[in-house]
N, C-alpha and C. Protein backbone atom coordinates (compact mmCIF):
# COMPACT_ATOMS: atom_id res chain seq x y z
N UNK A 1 17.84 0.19 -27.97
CA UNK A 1 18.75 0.81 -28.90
C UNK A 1 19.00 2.25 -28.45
N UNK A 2 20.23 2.49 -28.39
CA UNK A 2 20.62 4.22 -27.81
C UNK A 2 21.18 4.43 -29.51
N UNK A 3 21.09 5.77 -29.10
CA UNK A 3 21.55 6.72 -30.15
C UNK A 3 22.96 7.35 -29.85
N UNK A 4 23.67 7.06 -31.31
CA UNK A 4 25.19 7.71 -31.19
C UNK A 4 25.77 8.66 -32.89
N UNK A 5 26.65 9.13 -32.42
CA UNK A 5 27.40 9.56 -33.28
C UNK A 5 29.00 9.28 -33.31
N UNK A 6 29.33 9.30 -34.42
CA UNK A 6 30.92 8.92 -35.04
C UNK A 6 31.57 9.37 -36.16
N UNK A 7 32.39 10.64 -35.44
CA UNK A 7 33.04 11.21 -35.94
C UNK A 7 34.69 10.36 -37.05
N UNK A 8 34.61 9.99 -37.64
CA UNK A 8 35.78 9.70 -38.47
C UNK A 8 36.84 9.97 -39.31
N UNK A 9 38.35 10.12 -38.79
CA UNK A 9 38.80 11.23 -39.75
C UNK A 9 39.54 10.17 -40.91
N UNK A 10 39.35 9.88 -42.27
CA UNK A 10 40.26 9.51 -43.16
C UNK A 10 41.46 9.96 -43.39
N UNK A 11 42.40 9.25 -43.98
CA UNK A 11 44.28 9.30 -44.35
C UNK A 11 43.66 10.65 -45.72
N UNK A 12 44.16 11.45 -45.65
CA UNK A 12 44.17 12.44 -46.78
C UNK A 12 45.10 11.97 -48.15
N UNK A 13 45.33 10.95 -47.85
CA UNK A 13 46.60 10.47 -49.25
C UNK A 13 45.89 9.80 -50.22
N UNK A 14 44.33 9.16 -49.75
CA UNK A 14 43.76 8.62 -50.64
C UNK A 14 42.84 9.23 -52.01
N UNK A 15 42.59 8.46 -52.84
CA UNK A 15 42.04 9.09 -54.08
C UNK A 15 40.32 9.07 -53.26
N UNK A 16 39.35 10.21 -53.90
CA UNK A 16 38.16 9.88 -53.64
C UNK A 16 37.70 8.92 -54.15
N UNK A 17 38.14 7.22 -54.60
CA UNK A 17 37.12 6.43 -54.56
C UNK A 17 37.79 5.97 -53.54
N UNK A 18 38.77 5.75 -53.13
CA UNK A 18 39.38 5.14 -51.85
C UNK A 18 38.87 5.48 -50.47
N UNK A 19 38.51 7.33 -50.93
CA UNK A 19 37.99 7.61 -49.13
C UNK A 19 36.38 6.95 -49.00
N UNK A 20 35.51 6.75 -50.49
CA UNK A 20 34.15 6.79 -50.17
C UNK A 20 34.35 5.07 -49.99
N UNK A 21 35.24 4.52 -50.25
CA UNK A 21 35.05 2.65 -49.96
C UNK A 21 35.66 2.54 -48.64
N UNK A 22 36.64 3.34 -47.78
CA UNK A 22 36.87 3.31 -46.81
C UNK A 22 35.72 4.52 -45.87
N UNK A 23 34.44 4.92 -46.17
CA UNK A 23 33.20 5.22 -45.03
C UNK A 23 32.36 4.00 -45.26
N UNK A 24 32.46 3.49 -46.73
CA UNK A 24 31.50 2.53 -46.87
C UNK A 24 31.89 1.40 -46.04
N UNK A 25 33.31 0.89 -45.73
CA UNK A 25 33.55 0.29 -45.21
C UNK A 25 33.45 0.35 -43.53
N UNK A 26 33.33 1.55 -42.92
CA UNK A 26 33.00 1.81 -41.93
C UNK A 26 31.20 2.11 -41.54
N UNK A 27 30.67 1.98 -42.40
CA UNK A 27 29.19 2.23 -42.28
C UNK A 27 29.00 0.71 -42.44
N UNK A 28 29.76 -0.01 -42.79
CA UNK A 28 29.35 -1.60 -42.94
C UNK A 28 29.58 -2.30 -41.51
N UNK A 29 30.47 -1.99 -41.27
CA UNK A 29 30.64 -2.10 -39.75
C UNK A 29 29.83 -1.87 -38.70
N UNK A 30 29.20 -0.84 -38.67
CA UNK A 30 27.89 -0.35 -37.54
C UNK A 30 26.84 -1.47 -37.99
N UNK A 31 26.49 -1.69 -39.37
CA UNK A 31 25.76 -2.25 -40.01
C UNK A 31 25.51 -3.74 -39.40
N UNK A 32 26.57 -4.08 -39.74
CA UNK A 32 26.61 -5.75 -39.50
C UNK A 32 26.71 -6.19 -37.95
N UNK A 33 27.05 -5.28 -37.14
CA UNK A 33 26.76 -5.06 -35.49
C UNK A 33 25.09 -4.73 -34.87
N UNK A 34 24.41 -4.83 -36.14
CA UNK A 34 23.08 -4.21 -35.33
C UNK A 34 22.68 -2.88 -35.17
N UNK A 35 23.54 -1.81 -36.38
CA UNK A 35 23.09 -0.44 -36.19
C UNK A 35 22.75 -0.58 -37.25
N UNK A 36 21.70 0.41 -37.18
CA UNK A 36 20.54 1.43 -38.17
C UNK A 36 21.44 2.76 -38.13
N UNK A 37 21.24 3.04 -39.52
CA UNK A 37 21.91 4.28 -39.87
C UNK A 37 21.33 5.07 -39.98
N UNK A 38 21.19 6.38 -39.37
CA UNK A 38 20.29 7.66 -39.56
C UNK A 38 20.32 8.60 -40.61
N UNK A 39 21.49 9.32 -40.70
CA UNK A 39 21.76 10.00 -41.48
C UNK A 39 23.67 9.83 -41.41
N UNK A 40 23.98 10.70 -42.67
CA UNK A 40 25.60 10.87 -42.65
C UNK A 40 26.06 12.13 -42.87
N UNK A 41 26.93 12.67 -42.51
CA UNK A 41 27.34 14.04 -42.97
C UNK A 41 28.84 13.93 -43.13
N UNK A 42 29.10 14.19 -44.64
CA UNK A 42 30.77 14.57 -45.33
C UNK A 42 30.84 15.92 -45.05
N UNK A 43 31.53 15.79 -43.87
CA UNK A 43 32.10 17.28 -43.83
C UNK A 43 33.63 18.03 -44.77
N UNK A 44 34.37 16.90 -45.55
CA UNK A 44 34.91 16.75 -46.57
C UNK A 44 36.27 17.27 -45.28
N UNK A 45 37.28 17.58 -46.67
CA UNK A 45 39.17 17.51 -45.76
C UNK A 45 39.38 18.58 -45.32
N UNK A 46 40.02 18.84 -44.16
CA UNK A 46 39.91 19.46 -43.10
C UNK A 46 41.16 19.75 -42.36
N UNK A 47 41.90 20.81 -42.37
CA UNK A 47 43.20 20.91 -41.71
C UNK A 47 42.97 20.21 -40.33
N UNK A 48 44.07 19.82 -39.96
CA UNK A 48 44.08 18.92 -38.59
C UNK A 48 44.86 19.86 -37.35
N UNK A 49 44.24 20.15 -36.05
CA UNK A 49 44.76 20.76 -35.22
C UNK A 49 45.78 20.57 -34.84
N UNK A 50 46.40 19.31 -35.16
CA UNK A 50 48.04 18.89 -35.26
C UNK A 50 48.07 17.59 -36.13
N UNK A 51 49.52 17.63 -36.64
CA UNK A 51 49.90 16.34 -37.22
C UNK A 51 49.65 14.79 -36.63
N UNK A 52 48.79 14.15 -37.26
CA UNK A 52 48.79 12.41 -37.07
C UNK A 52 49.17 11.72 -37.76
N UNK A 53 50.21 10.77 -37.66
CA UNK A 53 50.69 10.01 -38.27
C UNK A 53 51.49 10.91 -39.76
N UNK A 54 52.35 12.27 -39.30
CA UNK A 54 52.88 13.09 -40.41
C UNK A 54 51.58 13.47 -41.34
N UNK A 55 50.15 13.32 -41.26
CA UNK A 55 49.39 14.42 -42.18
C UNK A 55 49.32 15.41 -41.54
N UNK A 56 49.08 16.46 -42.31
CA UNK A 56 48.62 17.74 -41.90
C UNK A 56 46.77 17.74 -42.24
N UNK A 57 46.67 16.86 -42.59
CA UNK A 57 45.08 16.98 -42.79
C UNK A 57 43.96 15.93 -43.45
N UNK A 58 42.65 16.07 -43.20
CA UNK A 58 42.12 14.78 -42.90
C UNK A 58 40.66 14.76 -43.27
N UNK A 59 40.06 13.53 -44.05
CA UNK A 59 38.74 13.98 -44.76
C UNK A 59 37.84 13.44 -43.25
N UNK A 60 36.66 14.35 -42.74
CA UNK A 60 36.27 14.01 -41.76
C UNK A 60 34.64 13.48 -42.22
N UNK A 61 33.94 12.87 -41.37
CA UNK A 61 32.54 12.35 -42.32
C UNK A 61 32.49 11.68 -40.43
N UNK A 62 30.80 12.03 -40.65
CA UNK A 62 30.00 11.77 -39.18
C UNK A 62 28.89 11.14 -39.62
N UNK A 63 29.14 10.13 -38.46
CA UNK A 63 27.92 9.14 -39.19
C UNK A 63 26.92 8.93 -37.64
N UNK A 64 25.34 9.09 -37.62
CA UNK A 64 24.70 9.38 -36.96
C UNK A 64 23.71 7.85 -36.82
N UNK A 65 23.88 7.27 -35.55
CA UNK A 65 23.04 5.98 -36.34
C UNK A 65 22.60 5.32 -34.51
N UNK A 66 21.67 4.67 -34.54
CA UNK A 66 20.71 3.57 -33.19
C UNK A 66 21.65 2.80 -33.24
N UNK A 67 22.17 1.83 -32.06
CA UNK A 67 22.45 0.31 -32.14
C UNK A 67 22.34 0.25 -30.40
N UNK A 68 22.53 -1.23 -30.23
CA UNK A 68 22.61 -1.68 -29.15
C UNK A 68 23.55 -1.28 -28.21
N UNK A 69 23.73 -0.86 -26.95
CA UNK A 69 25.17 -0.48 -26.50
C UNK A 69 26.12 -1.75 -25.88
N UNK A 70 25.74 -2.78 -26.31
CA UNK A 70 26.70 -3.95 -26.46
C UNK A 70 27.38 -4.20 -27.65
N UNK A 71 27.19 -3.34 -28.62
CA UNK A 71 27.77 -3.56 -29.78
C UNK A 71 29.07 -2.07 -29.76
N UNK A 72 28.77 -1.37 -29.13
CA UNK A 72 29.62 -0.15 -29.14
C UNK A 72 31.01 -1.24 -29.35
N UNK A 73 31.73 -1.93 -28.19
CA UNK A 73 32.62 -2.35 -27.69
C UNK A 73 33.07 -2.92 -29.54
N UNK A 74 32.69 -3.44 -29.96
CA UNK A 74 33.13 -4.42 -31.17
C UNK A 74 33.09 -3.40 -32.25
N UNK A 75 32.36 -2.32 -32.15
CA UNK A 75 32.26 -1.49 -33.41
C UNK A 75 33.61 -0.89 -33.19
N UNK A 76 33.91 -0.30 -32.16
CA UNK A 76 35.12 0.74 -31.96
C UNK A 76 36.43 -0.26 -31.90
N UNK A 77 36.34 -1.71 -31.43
CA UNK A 77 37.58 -2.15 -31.84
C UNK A 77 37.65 -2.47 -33.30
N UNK A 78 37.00 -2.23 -33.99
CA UNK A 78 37.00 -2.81 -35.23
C UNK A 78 37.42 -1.49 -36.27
N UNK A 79 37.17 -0.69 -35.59
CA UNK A 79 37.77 1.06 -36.02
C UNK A 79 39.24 1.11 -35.51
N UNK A 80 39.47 0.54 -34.39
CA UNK A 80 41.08 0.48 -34.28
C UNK A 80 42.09 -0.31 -35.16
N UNK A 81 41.59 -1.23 -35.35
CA UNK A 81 41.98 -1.83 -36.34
C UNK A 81 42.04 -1.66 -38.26
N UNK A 82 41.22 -0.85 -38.28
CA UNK A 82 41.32 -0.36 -39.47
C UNK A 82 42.49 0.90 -39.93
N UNK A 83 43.32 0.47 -40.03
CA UNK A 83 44.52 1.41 -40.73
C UNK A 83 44.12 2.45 -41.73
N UNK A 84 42.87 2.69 -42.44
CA UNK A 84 42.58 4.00 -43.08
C UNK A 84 41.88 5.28 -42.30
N UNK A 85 41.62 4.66 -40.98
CA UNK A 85 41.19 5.83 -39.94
C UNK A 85 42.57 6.80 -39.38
N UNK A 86 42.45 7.72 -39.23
CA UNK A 86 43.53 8.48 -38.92
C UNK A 86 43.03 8.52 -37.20
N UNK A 87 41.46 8.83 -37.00
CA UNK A 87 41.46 8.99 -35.47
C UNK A 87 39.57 8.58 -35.56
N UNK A 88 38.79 8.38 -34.78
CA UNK A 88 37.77 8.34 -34.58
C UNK A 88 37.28 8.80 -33.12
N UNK A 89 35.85 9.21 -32.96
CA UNK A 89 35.10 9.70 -31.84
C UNK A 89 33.85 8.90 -31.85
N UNK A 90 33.12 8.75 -30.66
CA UNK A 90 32.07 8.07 -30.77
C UNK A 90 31.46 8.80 -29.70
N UNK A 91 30.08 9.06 -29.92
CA UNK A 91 29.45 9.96 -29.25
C UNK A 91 27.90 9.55 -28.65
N UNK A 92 27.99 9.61 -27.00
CA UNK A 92 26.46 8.74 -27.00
C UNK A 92 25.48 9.78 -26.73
N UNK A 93 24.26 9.48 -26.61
CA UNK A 93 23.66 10.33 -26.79
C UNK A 93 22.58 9.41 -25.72
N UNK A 94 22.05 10.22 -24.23
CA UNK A 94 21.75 8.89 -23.52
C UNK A 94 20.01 9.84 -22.98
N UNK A 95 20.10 11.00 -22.82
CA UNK A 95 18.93 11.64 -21.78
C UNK A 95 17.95 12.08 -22.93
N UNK A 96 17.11 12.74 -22.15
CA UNK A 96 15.99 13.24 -23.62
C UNK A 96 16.29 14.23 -24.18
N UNK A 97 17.40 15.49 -23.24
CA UNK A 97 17.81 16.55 -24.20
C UNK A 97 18.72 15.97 -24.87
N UNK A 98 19.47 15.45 -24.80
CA UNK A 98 20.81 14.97 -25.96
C UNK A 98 19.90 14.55 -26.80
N UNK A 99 18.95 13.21 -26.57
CA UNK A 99 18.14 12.67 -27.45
C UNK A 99 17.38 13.48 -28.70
N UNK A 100 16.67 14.65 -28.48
CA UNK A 100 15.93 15.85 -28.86
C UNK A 100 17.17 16.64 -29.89
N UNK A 101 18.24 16.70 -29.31
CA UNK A 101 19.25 17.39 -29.77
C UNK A 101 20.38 16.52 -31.17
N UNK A 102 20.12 15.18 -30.81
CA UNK A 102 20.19 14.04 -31.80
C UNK A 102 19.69 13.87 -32.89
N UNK A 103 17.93 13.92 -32.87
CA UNK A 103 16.94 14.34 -33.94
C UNK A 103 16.96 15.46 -34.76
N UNK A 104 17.74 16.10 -34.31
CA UNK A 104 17.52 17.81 -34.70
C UNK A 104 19.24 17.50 -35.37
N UNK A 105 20.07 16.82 -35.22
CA UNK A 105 21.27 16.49 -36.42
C UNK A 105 21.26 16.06 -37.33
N UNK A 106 20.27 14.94 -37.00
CA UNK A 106 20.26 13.70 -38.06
C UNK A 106 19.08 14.51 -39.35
N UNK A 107 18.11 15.85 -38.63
CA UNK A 107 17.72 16.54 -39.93
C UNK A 107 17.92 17.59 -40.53
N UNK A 108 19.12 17.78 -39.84
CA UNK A 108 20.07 19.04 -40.56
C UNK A 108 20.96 18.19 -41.24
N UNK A 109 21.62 16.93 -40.97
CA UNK A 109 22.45 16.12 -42.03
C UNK A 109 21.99 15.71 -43.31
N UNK A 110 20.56 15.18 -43.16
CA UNK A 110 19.62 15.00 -44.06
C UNK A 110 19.08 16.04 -45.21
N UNK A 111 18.80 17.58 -44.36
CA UNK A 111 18.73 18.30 -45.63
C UNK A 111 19.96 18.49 -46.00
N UNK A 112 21.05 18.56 -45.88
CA UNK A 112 22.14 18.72 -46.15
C UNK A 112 22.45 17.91 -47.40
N UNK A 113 22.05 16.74 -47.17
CA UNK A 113 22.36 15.99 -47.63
C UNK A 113 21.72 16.32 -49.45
N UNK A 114 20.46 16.47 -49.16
CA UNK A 114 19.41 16.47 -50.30
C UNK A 114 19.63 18.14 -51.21
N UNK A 115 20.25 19.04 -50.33
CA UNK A 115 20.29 20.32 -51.07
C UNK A 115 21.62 20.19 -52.24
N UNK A 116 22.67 19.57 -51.92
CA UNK A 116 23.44 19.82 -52.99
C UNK A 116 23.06 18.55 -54.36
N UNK A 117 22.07 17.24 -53.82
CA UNK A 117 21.56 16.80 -55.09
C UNK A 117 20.70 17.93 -56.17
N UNK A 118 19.75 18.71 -55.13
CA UNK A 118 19.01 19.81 -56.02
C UNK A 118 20.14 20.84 -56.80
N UNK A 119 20.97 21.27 -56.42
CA UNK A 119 21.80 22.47 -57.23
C UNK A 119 21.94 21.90 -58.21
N UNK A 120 22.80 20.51 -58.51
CA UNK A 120 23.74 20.09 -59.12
C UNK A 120 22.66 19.45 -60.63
N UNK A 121 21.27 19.19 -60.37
CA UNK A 121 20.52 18.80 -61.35
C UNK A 121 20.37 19.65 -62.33
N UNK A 122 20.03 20.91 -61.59
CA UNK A 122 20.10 22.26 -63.06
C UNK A 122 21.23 22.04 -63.80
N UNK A 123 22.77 22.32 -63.27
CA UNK A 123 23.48 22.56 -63.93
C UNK A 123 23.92 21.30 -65.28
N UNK A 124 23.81 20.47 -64.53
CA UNK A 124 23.59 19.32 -65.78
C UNK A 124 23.13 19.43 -67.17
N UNK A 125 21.89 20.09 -66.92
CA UNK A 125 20.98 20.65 -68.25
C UNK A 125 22.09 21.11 -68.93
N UNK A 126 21.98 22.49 -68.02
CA UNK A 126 22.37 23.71 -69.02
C UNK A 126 23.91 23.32 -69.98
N UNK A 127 24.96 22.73 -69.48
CA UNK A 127 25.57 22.12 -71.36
C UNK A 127 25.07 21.59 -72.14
N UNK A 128 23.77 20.54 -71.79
CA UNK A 128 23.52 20.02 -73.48
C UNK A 128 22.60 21.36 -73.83
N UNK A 129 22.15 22.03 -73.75
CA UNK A 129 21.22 23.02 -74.35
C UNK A 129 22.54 24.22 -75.00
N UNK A 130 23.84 24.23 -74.22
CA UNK A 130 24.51 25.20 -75.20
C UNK A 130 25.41 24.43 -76.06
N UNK A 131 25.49 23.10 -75.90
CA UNK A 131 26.65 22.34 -77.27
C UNK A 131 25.17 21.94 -78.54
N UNK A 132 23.99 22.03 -77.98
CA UNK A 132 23.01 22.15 -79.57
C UNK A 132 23.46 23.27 -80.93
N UNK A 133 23.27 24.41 -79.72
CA UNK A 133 23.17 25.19 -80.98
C UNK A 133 24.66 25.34 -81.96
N UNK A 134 25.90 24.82 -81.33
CA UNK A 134 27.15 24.45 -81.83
C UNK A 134 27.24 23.37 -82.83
N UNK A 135 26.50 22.26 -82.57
CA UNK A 135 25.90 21.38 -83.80
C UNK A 135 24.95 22.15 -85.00
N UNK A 136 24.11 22.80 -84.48
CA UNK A 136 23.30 23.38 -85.40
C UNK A 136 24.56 24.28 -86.45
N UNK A 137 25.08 24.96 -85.97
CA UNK A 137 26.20 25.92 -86.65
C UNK A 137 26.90 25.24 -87.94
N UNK A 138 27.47 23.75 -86.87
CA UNK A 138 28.55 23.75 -87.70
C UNK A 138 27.44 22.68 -89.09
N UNK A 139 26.81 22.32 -88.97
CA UNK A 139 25.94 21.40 -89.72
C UNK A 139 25.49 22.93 -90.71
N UNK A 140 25.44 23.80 -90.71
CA UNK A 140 25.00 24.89 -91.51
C UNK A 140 26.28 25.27 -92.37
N UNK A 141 27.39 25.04 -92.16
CA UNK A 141 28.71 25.40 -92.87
C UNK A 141 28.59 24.29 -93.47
């Protein structure tokens, strides 16, 4: 199993449940070919260095994952064929520095990944603790 990366740019016209069922749909793909998925990184929409297909811009998301390199061939035609890709990259990763340098993505994607679950838990709290005391109020009138 070699190690790769795949850069993917989505159609910017879609709604966000459309772009996350079209990575899911592309992470299903590596999947069902015999890749293990490492990590993922949404690098979210992204002006495009030129127009494709008339967008000016494009949700990009890199997906970091092992498979066989007999499966490359079927994964990437199967990305051509998918009409919600605007463009894709596939990236191998073959010696021990690339390799070393591979590990060291997949755990910067990873904390990445895990730091904006932590922010987003506080803030959750903090409205029900200020719509209480607004119940308390109006229950006093």
């Amino acid at each position: 199993m070699r190690h790769y990366e795949n850069l993917v740019i989505v159609k910017p016209t879609f709604t966000a449940e459309e772009i996350q069922a079209s990575i899911k749909a592309v992470e299903e793909i590596i999947t069902s070919n015999g890749g293990e998925i490492a990590a993922t990184n949404a690098m979210g929409m992204r002006k495009l260095a030129y127009p494709i297909e008339k967008n000016e811009r494009g949700y990009y998301h890199v997906i970091y994952y092992s498979v066989a390199p007999a499966a490359i061939a079927e994964i990437e035609r199967r990305f051509r064929i998918n009409e919600d890709l605007l463009r894709f990259v596939t990236i191998k990763y073959d010696s021990n520095r690339e390799i070393k340098a591979w590990n060291g993505f997949v755990e910067k994607a990873n904390k990445a990944s895990e730091a904006p679950k932590a922010e987003t838990a506080p803030k959750t709290e903090a409205p029900a603790t200020e719509e209480a005391p607004k119940a308390e109020e109006a229950a006093a009138e």
